[in-house]
C-alpha atoms as a PDB file:
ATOM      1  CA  UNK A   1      29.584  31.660   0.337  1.00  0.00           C
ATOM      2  CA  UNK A   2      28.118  34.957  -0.561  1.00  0.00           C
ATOM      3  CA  UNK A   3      24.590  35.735  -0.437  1.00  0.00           C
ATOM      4  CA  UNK A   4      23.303  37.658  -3.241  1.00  0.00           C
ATOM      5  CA  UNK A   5      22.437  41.322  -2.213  1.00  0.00           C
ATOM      6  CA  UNK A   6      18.612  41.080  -2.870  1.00  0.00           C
ATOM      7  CA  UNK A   7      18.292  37.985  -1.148  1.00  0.00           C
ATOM      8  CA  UNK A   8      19.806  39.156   1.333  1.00  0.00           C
ATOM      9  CA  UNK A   9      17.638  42.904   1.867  1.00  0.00           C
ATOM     10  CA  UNK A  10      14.682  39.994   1.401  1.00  0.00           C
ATOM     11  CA  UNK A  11      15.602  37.877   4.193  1.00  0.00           C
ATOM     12  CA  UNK A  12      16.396  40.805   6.353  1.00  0.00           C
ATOM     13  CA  UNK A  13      12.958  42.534   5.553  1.00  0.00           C
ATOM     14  CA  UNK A  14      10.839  39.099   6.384  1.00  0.00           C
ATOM     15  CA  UNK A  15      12.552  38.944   9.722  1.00  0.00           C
ATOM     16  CA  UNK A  16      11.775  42.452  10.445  1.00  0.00           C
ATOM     17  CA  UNK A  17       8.342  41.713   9.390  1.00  0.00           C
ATOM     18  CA  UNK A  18       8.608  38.498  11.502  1.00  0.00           C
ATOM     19  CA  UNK A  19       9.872  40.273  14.588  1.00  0.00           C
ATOM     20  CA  UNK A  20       6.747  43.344  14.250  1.00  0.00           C
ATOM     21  CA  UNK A  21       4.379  40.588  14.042  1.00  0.00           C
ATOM     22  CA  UNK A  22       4.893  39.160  17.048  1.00  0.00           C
ATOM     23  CA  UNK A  23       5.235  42.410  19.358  1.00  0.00           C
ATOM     24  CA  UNK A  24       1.546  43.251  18.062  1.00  0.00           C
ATOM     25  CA  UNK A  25      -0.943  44.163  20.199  1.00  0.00           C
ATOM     26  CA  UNK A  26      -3.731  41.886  20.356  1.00  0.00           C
ATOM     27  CA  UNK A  27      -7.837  42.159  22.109  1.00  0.00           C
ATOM     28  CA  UNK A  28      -9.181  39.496  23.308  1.00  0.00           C
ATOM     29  CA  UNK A  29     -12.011  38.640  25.532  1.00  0.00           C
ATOM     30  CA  UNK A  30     -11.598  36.437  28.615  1.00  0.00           C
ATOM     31  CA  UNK A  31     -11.317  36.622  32.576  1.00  0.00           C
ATOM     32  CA  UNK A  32      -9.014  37.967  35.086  1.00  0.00           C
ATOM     33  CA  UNK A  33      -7.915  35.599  37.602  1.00  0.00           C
ATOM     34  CA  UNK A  34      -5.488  34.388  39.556  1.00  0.00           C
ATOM     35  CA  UNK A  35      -3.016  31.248  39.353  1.00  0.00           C
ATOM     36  CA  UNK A  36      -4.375  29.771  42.053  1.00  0.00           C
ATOM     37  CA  UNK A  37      -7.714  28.859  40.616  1.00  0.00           C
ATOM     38  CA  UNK A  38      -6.899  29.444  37.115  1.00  0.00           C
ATOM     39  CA  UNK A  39     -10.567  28.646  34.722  1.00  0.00           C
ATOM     40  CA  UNK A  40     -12.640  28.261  37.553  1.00  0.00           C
ATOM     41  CA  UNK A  41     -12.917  29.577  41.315  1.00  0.00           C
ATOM     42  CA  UNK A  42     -15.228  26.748  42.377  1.00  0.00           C
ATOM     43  CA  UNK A  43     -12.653  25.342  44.897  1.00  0.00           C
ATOM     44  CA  UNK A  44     -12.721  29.220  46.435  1.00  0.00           C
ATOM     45  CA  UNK A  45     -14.649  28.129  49.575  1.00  0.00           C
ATOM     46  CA  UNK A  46     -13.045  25.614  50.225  1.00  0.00           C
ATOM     47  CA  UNK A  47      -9.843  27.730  49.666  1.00  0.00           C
ATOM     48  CA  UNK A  48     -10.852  30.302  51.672  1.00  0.00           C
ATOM     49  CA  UNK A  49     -12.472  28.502  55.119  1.00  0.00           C
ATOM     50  CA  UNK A  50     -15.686  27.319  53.717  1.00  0.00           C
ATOM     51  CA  UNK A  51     -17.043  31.003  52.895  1.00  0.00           C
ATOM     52  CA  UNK A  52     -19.247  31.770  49.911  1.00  0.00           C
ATOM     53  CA  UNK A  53     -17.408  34.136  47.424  1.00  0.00           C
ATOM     54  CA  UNK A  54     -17.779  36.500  44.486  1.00  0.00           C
ATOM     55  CA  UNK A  55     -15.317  35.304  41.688  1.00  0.00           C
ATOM     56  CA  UNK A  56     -13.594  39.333  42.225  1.00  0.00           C
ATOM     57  CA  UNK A  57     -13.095  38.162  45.782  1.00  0.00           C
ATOM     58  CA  UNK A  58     -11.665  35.093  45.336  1.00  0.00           C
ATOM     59  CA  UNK A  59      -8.872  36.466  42.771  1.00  0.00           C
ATOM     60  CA  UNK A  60      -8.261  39.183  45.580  1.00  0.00           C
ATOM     61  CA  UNK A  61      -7.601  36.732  48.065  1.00  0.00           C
ATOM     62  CA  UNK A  62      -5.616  34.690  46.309  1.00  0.00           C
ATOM     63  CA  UNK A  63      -3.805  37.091  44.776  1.00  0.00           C
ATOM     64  CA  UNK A  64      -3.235  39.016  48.066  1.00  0.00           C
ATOM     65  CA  UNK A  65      -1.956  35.158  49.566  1.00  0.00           C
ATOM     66  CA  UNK A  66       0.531  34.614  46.829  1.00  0.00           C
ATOM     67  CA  UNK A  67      -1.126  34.108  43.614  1.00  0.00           C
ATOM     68  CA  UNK A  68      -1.114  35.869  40.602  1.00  0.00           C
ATOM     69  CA  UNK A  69      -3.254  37.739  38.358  1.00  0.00           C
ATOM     70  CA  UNK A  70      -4.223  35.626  34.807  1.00  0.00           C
ATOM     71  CA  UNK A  71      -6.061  35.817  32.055  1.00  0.00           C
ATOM     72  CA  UNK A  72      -8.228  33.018  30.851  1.00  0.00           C
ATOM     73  CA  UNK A  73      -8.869  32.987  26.850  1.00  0.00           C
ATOM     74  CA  UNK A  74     -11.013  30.047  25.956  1.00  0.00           C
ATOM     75  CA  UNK A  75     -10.069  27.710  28.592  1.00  0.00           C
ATOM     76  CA  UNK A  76      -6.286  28.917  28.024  1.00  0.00           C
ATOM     77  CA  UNK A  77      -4.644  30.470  31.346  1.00  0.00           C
ATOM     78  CA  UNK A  78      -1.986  33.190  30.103  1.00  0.00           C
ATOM     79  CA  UNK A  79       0.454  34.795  32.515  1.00  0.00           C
ATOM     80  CA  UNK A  80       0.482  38.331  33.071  1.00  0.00           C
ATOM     81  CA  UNK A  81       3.926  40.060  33.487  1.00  0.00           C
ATOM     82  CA  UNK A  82       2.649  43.342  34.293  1.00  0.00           C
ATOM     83  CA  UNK A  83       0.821  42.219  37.487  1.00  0.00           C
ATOM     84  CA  UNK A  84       1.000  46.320  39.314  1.00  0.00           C
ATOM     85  CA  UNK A  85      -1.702  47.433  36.598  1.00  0.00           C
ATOM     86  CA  UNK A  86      -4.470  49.300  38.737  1.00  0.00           C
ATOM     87  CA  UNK A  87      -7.046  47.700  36.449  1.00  0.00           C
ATOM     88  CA  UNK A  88      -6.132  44.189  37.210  1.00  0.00           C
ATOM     89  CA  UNK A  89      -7.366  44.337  40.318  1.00  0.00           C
ATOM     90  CA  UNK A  90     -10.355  46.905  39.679  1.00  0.00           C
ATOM     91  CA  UNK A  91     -11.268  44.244  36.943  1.00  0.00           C
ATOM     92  CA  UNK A  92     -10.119  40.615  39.226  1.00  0.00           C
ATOM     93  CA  UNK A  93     -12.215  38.311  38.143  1.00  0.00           C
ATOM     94  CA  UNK A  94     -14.633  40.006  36.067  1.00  0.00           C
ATOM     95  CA  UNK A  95     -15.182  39.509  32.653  1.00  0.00           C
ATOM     96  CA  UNK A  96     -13.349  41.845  30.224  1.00  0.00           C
ATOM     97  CA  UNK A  97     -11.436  43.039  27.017  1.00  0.00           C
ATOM     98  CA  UNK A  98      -8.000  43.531  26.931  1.00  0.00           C
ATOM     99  CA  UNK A  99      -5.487  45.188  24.636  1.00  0.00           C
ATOM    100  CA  UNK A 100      -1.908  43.195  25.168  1.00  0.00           C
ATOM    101  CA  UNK A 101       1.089  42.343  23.823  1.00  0.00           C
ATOM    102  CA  UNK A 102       2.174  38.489  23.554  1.00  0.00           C
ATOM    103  CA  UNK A 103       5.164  36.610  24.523  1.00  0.00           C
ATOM    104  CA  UNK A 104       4.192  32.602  24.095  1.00  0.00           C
ATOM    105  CA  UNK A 105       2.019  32.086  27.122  1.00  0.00           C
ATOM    106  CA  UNK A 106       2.625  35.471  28.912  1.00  0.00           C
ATOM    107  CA  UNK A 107       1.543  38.662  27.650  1.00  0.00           C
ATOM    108  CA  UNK A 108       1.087  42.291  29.450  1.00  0.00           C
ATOM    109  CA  UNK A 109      -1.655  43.953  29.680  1.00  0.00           C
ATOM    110  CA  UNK A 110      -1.752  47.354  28.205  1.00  0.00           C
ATOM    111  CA  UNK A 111      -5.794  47.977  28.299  1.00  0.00           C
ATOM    112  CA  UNK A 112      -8.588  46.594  30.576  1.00  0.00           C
ATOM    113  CA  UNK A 113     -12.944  47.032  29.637  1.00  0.00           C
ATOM    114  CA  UNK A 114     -14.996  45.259  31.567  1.00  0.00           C
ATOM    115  CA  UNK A 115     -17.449  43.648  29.405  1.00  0.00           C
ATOM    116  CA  UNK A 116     -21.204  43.272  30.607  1.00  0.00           C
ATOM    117  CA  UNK A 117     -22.411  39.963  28.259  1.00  0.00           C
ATOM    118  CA  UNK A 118     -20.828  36.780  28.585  1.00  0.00           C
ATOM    119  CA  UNK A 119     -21.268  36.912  24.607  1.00  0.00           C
ATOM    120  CA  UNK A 120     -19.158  39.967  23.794  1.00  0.00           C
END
């Protein structure tokens, strides 16, 4: 079966369009973590012998004993792929901005602000 020539430059220009969409860059707002504690670092003491930590400490120690960096979008943990960025772990923990591109749940960071309202 042949498909008709404009059918066919239609399909092919939707998946084009299809394809661009998804390797957008997107901003979103959220938290830098780490795997290890994912939403919330209030197991870090106990994680790391009983000791009282910033959440930018925490992610730095976990991160340093195996974990890695997240980001945490509305109770949503995504994986990072780039995890050598500089600014992730200038920014570990802290609450931020980011410019990335995403791949289902992982995306990579191509931008980093740190944010100083919870509200922004």
């Amino acid at each position: 079966m042949k498909i008709p020539k404009p059918m066919f430059l239609s399909l092919l220009v939707l998946a084009f369009g299809v394809m661009t969409a998804a390797a957008a860059e997107h901003t979103w707002v959220g938290n830098i973590s780490d795997s290890t504690c994912g939403v919330s670092h209030l197991n870090g003491p106990m994680e790391h012998g009983k000791r009282t930590m910033s959440d930018h400490d925490c992610t730095l120690a976990c991160v340093k004993n195996g974990g890695k960096f997240v980001f945490v979008h509305s109770g949503k943990v995504y994986s990072i792929a780039n995890q050598d960025l500089p600014a992730l772990t200038e920014h570990a923990g802290h609450h931020v901005r980011i410019k990335a591109d995403v791949n289902g749940d992982t995306i990579t960071v191509s931008d980093v602000v740190m944010l100083t309202k919870k509200t922004q």
